[in-house]
PDB file of N, CA and C in Angstrom:
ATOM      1  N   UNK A   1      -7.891  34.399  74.271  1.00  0.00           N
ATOM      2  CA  UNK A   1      -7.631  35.484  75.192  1.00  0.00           C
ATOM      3  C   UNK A   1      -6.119  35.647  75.362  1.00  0.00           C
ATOM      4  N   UNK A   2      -5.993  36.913  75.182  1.00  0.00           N
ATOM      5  CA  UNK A   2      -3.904  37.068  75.434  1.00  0.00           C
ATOM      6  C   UNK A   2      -4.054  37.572  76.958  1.00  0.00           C
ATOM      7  N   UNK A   3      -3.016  37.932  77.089  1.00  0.00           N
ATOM      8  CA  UNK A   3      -2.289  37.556  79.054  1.00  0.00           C
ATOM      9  C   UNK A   3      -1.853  39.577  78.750  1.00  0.00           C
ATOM     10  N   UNK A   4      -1.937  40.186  79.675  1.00  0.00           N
ATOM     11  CA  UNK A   4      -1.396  40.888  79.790  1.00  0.00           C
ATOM     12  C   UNK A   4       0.022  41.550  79.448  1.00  0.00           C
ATOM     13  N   UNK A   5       0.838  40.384  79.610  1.00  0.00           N
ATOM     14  CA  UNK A   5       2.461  40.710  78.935  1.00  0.00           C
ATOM     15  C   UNK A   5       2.235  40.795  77.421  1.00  0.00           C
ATOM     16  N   UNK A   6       1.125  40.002  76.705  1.00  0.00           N
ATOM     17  CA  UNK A   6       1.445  39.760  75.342  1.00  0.00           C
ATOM     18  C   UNK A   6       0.462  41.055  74.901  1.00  0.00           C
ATOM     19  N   UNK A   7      -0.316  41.401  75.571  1.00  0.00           N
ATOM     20  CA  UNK A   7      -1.256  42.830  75.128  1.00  0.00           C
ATOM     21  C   UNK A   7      -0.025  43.643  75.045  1.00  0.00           C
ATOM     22  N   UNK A   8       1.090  44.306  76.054  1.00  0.00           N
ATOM     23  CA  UNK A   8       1.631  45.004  76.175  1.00  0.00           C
ATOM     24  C   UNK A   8       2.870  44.938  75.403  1.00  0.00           C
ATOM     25  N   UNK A   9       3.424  43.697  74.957  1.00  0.00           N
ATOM     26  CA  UNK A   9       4.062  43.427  73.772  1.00  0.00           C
ATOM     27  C   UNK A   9       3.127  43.968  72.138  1.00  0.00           C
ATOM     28  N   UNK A  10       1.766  43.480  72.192  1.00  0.00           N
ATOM     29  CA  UNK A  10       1.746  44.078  70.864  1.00  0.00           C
ATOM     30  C   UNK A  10       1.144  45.729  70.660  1.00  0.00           C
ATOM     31  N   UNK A  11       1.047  45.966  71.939  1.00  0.00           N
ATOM     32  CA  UNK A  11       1.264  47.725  72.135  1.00  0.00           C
ATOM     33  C   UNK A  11       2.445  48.440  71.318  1.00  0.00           C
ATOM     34  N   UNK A  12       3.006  47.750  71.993  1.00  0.00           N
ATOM     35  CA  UNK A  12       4.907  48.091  71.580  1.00  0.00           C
ATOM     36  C   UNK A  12       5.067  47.997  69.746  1.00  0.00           C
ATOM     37  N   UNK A  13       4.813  47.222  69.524  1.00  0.00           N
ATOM     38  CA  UNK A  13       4.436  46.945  68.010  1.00  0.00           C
ATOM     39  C   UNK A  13       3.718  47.718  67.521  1.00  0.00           C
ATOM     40  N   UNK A  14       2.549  48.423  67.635  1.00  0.00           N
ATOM     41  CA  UNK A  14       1.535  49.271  66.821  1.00  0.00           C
ATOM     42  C   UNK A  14       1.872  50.385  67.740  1.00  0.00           C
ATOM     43  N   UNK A  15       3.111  50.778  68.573  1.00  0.00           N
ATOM     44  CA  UNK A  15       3.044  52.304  68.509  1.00  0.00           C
ATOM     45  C   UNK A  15       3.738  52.785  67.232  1.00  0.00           C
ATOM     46  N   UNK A  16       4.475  52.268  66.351  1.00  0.00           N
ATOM     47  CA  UNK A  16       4.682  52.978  65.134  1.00  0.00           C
ATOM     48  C   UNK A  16       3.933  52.541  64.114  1.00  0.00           C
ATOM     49  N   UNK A  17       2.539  52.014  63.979  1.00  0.00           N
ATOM     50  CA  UNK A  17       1.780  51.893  62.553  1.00  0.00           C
ATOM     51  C   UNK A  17       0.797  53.325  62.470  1.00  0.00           C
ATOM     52  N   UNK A  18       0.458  53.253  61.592  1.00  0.00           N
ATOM     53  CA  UNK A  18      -0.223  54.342  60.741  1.00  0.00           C
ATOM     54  C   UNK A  18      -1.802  53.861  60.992  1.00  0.00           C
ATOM     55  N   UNK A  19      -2.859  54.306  61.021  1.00  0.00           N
ATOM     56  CA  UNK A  19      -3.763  53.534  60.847  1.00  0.00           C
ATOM     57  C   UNK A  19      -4.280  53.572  59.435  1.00  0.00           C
ATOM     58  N   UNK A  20      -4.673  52.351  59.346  1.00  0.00           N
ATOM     59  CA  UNK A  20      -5.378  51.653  57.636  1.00  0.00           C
ATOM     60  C   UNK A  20      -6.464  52.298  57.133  1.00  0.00           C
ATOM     61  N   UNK A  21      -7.566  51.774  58.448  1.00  0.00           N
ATOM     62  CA  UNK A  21      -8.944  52.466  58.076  1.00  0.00           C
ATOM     63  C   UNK A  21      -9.605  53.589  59.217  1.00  0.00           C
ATOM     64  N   UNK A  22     -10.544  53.811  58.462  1.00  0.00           N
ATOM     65  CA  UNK A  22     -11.319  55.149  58.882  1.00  0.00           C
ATOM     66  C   UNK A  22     -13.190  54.622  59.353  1.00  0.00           C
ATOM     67  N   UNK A  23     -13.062  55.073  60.350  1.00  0.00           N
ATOM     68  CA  UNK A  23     -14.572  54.904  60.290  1.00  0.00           C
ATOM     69  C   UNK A  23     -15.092  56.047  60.351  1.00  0.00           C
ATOM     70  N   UNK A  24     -16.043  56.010  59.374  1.00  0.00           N
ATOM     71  CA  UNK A  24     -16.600  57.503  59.114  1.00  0.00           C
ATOM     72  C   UNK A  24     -18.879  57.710  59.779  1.00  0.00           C
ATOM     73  N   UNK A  25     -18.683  58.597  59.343  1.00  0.00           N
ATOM     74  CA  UNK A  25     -20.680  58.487  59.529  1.00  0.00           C
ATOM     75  C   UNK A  25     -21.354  57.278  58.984  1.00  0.00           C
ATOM     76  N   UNK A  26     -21.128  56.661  58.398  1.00  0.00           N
ATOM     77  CA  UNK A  26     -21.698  54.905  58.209  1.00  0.00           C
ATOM     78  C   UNK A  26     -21.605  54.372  59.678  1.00  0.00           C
ATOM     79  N   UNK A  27     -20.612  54.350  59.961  1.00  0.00           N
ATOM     80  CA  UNK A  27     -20.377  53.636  61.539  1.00  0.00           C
ATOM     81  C   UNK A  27     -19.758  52.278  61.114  1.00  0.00           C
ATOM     82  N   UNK A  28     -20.226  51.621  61.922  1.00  0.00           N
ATOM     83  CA  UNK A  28     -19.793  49.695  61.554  1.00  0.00           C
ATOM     84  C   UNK A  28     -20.440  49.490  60.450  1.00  0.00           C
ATOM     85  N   UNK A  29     -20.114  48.771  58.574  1.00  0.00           N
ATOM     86  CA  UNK A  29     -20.878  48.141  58.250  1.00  0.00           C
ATOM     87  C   UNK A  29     -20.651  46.998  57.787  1.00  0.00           C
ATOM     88  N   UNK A  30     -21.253  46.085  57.338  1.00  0.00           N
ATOM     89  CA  UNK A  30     -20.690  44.679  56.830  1.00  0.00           C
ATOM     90  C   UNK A  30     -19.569  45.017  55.820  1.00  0.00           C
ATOM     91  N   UNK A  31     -19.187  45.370  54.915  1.00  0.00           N
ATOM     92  CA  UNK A  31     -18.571  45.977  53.934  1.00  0.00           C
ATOM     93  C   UNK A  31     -17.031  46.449  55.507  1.00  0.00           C
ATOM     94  N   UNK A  32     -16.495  47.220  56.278  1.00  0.00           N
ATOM     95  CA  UNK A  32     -16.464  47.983  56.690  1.00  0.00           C
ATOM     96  C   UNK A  32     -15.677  46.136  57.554  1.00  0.00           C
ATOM     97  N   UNK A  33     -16.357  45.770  58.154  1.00  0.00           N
ATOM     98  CA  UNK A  33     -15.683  44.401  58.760  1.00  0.00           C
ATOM     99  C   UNK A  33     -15.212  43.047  58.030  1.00  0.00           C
ATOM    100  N   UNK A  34     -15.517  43.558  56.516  1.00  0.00           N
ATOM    101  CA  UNK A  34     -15.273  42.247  55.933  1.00  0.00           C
ATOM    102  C   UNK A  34     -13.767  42.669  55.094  1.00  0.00           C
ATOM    103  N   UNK A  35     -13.146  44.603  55.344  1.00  0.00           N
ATOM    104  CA  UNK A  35     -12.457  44.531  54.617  1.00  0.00           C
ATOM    105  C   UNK A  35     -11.152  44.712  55.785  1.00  0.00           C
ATOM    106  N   UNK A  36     -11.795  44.585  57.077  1.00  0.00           N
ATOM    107  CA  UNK A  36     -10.829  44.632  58.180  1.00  0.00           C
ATOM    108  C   UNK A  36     -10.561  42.839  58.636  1.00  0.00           C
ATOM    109  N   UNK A  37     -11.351  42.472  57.844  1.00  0.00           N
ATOM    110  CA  UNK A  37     -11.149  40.980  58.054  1.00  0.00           C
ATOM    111  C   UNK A  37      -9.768  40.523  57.501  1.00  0.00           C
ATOM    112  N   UNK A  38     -10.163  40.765  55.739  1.00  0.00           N
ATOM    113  CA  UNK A  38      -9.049  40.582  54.862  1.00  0.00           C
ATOM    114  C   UNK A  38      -7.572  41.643  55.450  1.00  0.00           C
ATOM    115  N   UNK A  39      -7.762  42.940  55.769  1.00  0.00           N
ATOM    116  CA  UNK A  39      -6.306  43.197  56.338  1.00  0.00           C
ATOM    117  C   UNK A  39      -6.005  42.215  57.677  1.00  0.00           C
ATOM    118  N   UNK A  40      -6.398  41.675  58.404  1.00  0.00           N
ATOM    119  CA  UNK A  40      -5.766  40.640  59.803  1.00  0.00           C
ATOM    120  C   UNK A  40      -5.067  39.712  58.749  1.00  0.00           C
ATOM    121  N   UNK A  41      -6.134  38.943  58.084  1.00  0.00           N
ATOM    122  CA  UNK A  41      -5.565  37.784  57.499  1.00  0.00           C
ATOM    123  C   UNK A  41      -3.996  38.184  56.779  1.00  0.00           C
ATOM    124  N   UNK A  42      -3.898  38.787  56.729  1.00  0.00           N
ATOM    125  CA  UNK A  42      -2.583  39.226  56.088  1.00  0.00           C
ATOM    126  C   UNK A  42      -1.835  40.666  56.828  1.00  0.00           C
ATOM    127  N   UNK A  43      -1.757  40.896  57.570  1.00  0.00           N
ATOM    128  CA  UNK A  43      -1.484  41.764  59.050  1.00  0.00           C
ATOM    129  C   UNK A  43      -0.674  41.509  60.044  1.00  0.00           C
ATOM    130  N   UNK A  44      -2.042  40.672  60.606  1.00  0.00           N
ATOM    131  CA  UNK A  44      -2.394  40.358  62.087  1.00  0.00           C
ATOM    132  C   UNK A  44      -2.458  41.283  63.134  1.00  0.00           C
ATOM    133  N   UNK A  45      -1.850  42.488  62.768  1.00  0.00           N
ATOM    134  CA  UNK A  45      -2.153  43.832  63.818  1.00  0.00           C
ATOM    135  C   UNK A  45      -2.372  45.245  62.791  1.00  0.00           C
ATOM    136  N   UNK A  46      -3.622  45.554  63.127  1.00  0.00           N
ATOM    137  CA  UNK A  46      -3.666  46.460  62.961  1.00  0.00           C
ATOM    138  C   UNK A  46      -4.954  47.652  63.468  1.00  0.00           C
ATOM    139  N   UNK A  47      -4.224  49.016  63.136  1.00  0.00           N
ATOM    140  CA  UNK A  47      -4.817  49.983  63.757  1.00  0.00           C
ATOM    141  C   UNK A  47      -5.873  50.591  63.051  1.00  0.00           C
ATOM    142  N   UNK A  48      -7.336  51.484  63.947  1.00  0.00           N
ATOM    143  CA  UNK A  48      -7.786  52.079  62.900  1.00  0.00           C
ATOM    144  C   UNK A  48      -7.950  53.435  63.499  1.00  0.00           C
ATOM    145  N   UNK A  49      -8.768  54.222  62.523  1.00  0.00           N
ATOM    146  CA  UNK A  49      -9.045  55.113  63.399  1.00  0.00           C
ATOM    147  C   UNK A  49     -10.769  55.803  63.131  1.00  0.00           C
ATOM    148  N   UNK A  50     -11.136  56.554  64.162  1.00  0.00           N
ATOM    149  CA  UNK A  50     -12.857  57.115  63.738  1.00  0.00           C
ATOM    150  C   UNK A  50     -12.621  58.139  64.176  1.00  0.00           C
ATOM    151  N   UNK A  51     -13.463  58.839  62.901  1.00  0.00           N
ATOM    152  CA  UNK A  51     -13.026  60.172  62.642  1.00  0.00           C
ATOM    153  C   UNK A  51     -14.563  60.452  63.431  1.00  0.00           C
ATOM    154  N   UNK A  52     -14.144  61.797  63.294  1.00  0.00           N
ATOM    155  CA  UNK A  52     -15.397  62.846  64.289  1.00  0.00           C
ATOM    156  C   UNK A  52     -16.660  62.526  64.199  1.00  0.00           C
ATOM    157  N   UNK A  53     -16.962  62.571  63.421  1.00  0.00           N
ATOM    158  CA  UNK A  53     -18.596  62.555  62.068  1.00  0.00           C
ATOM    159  C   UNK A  53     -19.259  61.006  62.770  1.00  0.00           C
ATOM    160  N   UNK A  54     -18.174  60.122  63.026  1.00  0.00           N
ATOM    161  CA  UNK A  54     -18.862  58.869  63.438  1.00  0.00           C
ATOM    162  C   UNK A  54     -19.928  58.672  64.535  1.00  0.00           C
ATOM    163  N   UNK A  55     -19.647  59.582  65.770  1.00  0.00           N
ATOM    164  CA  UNK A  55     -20.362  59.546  67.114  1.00  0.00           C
ATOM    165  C   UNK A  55     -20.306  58.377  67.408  1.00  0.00           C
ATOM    166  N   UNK A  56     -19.132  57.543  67.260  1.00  0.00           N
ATOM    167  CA  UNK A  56     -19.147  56.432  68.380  1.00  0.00           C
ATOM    168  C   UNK A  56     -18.004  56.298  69.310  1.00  0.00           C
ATOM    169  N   UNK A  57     -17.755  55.737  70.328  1.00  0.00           N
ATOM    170  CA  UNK A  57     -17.351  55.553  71.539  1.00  0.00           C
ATOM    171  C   UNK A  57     -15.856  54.233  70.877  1.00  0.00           C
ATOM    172  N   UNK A  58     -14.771  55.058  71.113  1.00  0.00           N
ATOM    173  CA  UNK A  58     -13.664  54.207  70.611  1.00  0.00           C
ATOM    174  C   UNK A  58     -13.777  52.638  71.145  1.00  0.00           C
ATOM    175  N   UNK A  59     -13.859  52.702  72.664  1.00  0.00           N
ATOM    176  CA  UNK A  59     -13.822  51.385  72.898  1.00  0.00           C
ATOM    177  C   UNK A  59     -14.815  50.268  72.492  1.00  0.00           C
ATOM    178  N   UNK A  60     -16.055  51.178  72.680  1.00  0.00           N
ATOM    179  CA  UNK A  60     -17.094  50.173  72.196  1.00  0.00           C
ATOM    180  C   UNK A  60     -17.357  49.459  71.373  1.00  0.00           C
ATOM    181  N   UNK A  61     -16.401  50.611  69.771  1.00  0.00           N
ATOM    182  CA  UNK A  61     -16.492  50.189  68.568  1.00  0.00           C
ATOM    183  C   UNK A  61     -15.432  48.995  68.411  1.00  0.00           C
ATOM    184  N   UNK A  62     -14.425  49.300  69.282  1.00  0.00           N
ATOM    185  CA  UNK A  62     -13.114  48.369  69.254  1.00  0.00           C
ATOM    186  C   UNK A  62     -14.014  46.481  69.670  1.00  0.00           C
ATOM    187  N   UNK A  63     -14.128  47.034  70.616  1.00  0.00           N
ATOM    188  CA  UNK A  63     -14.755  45.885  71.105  1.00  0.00           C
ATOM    189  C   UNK A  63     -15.784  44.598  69.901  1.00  0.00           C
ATOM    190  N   UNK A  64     -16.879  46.105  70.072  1.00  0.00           N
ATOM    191  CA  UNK A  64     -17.925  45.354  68.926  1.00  0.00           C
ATOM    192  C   UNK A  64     -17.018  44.303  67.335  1.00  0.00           C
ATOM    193  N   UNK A  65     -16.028  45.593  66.972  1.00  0.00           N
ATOM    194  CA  UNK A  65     -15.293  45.164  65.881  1.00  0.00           C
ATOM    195  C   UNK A  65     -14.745  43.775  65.938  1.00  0.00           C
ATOM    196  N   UNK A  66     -14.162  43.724  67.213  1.00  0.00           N
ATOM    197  CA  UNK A  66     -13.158  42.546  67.749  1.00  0.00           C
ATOM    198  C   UNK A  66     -14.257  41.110  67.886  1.00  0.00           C
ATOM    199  N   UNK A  67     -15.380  41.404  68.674  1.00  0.00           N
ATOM    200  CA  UNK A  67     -16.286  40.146  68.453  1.00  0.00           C
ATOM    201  C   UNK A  67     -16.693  39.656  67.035  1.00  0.00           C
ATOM    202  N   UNK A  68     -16.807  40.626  66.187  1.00  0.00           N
ATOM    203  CA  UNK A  68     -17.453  40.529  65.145  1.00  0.00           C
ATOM    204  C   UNK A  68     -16.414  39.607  64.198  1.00  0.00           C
ATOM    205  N   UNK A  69     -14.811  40.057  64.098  1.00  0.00           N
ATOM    206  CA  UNK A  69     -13.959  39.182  63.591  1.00  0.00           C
ATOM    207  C   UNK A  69     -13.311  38.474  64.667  1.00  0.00           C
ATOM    208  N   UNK A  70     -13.846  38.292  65.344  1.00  0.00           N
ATOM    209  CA  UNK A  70     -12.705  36.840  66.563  1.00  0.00           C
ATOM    210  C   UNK A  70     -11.540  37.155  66.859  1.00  0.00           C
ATOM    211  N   UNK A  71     -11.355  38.736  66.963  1.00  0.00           N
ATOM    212  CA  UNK A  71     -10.068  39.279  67.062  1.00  0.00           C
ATOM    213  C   UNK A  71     -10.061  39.875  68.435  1.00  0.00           C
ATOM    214  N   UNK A  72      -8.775  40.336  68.424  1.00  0.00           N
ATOM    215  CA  UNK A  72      -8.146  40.829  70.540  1.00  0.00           C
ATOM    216  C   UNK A  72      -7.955  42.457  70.024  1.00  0.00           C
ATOM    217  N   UNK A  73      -9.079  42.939  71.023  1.00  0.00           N
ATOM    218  CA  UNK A  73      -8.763  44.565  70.990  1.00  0.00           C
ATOM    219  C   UNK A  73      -7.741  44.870  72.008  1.00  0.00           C
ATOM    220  N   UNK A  74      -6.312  44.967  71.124  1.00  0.00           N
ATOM    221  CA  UNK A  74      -5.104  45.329  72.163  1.00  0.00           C
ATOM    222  C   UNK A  74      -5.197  46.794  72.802  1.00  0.00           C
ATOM    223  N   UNK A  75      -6.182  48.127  72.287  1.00  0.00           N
ATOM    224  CA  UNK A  75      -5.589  49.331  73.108  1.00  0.00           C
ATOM    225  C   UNK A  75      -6.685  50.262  72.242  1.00  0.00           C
ATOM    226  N   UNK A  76      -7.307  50.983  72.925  1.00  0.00           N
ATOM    227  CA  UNK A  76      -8.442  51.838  72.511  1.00  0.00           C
ATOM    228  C   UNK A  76      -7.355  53.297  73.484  1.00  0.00           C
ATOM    229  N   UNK A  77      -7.197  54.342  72.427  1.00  0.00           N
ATOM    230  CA  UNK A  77      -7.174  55.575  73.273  1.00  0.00           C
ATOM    231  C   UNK A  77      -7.380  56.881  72.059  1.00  0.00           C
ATOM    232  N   UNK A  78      -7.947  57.624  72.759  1.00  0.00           N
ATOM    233  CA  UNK A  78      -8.793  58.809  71.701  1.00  0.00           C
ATOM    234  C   UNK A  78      -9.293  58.088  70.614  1.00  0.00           C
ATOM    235  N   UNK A  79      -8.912  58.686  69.430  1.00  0.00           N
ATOM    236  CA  UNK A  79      -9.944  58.275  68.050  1.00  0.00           C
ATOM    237  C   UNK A  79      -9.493  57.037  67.436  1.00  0.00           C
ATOM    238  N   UNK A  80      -8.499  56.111  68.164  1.00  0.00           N
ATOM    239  CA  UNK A  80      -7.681  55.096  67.791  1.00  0.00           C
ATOM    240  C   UNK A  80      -7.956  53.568  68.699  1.00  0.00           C
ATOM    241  N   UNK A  81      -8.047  52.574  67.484  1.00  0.00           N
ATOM    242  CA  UNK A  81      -8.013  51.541  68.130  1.00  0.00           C
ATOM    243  C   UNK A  81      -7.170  50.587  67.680  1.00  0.00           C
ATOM    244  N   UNK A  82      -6.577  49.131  68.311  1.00  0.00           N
ATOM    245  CA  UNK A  82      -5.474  48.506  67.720  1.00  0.00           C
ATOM    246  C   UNK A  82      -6.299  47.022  68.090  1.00  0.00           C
ATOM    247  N   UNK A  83      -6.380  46.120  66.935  1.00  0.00           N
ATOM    248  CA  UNK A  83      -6.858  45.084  66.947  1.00  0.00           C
ATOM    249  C   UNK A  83      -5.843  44.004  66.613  1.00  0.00           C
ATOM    250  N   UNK A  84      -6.070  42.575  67.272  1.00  0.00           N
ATOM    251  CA  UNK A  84      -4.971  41.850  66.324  1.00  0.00           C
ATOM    252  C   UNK A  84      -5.943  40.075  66.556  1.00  0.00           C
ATOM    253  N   UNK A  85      -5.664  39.479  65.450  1.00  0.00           N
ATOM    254  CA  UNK A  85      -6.024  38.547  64.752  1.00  0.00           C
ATOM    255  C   UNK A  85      -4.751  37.438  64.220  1.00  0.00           C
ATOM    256  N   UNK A  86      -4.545  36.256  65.092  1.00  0.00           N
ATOM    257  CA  UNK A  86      -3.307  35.595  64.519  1.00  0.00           C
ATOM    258  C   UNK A  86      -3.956  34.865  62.976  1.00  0.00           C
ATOM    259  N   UNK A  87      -2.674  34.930  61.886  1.00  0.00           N
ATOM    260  CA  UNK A  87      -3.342  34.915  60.636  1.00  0.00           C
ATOM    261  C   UNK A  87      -3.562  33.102  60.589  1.00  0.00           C
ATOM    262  N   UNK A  88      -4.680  33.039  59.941  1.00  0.00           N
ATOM    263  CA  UNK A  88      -4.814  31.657  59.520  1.00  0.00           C
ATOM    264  C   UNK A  88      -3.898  31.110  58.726  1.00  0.00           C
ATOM    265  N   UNK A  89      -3.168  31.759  57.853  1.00  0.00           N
ATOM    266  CA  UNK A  89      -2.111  30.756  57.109  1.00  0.00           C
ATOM    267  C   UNK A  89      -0.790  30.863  57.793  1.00  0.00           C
ATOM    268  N   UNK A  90      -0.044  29.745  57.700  1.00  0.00           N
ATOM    269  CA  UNK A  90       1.241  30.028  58.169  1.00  0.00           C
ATOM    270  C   UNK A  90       2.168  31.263  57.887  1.00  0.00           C
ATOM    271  N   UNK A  91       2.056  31.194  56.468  1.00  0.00           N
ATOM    272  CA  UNK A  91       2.911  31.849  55.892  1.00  0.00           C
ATOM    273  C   UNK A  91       2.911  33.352  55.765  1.00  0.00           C
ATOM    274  N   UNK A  92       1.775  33.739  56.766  1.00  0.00           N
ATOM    275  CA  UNK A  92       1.277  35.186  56.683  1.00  0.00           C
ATOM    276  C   UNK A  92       2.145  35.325  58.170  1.00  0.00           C
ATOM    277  N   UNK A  93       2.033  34.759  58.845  1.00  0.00           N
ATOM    278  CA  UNK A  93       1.976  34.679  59.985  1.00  0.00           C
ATOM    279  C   UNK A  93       3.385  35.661  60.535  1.00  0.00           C
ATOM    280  N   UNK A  94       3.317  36.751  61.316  1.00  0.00           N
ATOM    281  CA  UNK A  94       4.461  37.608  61.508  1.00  0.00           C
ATOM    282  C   UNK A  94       4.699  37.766  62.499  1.00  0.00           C
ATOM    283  N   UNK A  95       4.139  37.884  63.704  1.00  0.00           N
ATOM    284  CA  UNK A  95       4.138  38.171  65.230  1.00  0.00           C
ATOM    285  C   UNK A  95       4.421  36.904  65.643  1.00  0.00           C
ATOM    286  N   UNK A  96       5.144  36.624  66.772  1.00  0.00           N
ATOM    287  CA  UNK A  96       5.349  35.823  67.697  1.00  0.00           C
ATOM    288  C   UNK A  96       4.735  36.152  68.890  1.00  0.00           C
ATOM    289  N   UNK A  97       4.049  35.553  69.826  1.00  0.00           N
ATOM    290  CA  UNK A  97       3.585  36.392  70.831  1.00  0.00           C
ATOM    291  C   UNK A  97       4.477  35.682  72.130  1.00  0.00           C
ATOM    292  N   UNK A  98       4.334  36.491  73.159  1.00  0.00           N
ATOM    293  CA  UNK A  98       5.302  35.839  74.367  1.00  0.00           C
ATOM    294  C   UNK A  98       4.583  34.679  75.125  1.00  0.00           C
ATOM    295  N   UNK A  99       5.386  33.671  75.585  1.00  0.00           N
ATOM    296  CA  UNK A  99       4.672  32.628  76.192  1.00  0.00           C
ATOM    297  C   UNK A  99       3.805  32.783  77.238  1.00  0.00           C
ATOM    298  N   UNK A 100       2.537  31.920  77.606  1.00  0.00           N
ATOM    299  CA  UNK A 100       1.804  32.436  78.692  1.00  0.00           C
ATOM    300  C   UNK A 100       2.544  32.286  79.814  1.00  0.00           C
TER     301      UNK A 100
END
């Protein structure tokens, strides 16, 4: 669980990314979390976005997404969500987060 200062620190960070992926009319699928897996591991923050066609609920999906890979849904707003995942290898490893 991150602390509030460190949510709002990696806000600050993903207001200039692009988002990666798309969720489209499939919705969530295994395929779909296993390739948002592999971007954290080598990431650690990143954004997505769901397009119209999906009919799902940004936060919910954020959420669901985030349990599903053991990741922190930093910020759900309109069709955008920002997830982050500290990377398992060191050497991926890019964010510092602020002390609790």
């Amino acid at each position: 669980m991150i602390t509030s200062k460190q949510r709002a620190y990696l806000r600050k960070l993903a207001n200039g990314l692009q988002p990666i992926f798309q969720i489209g009319k499939e919705g969530i699928t295994d395929v779909l979390v296993s390739q948002l897996s592999l971007a954290l591991d080598a990431r650690e923050l990143i954004k997505v976005s769901i397009l119209e066609t999906a009919l799902l609920d940004t936060r919910t999906a954020a959420d669901e997404i985030a349990a599903r890979l053991g990741a922190e849904s930093v910020q759900a707003i309109g069709s955008r969500f920002v997830l982050y995942r500290r990377a398992p290898k060191e050497q991926n490893r890019k964010i510092e987060l602020p002390k609790k």
